[in-house]
Each structure stands twice: as C-alpha cells, then as structure tokens.
Protein backbone atom coordinates (compact mmCIF):
# COMPACT_ATOMS: atom_id res chain seq x y z
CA UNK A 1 132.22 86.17 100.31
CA UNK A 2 128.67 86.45 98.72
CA UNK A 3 126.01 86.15 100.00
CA UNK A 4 122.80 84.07 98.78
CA UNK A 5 119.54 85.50 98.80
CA UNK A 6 117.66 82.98 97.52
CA UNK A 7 118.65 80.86 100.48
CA UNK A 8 115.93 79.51 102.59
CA UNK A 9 115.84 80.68 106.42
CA UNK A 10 117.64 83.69 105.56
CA UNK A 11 115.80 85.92 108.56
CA UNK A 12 113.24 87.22 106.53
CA UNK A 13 115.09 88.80 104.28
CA UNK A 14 114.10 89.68 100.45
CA UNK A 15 114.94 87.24 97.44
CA UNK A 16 115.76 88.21 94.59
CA UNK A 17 113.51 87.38 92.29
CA UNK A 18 114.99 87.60 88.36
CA UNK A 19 113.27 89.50 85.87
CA UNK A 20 111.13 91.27 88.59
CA UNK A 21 111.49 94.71 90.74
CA UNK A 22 111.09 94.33 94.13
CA UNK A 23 109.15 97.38 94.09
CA UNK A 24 106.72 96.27 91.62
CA UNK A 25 106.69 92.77 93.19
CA UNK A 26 106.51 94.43 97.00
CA UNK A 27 103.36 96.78 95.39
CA UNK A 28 101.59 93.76 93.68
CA UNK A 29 101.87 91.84 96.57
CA UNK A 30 100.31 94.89 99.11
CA UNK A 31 97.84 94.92 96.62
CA UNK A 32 96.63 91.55 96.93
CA UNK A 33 96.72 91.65 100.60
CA UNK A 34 94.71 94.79 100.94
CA UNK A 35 92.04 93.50 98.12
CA UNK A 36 91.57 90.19 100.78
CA UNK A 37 91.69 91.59 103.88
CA UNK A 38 88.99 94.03 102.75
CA UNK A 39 86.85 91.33 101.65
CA UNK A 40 86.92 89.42 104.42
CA UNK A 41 85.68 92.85 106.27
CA UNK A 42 82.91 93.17 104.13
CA UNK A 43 81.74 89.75 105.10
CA UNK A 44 78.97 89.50 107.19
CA UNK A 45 79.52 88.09 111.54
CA UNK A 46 78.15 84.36 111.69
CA UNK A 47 75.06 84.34 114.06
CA UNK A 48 76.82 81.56 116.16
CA UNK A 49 79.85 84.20 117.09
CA UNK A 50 77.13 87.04 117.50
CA UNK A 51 75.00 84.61 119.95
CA UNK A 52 78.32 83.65 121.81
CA UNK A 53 79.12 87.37 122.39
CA UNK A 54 75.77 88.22 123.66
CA UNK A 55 76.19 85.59 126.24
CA UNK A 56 79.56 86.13 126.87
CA UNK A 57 78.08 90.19 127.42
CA UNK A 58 74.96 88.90 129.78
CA UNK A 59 77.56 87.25 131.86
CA UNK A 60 79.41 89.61 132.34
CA UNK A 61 76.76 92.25 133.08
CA UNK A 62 75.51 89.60 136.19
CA UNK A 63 78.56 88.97 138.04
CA UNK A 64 78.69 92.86 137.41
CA UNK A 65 75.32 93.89 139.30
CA UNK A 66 76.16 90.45 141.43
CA UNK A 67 79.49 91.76 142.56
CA UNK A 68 78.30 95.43 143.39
C-alpha cells in the first residue's frame, strides 16, 4: 500500500514537494531561519524588560542580605 506524503498530520514527516529537492528546499529554508533569528538578536532589549530585570535583580539581592 502507498503511502501519502502530502497528507496532513502525517507526524512531522517531509512532503514531497514536486519540482523541488528537499535538500535545496531544507537549505533555503535554514537559511531563512538563521537570517531572522539573527536579526531579531541584533535588536536592541526594550527599556521596560531591562527596568523589570533590574527590579526583579534588587529583589532578589534583599531577601538575599534579609535571609542571611
């Protein structure tokens, strides 16, 4: 019996996708990935989640000197 690729919930496996390698589709797709997760890394920390860390830090350094 064959078996259908192209079949949704299929456990995650490949499709196959006519008229394109799944090398060259698996490589273009790394490629995009890697081109937006290092953009998002290059972007700069919003002052709200810097100011909430620094809290969250002073905090924890008094129940620190508190506690010992």
């Amino acid at each position: 019996m064959a078996r259908d690729d192209n079949k949704p919930g299929d456990g995650g496996k490949p499709m196959n996708l006519p008229g394109v390698e799944q090398k060259s589709a698996s490589k273009a797709l790394s490629t995009a990935l890697r081109n937006t997760y290092d953009s998002v890394l290059n972007e700069p920390v919003p002052q709200r989640l810097t100011d909430l860390v620094a809290r969250i830090r002073a905090e924890e350094e008094r129940r620190r000197k508190r506690d010992n």
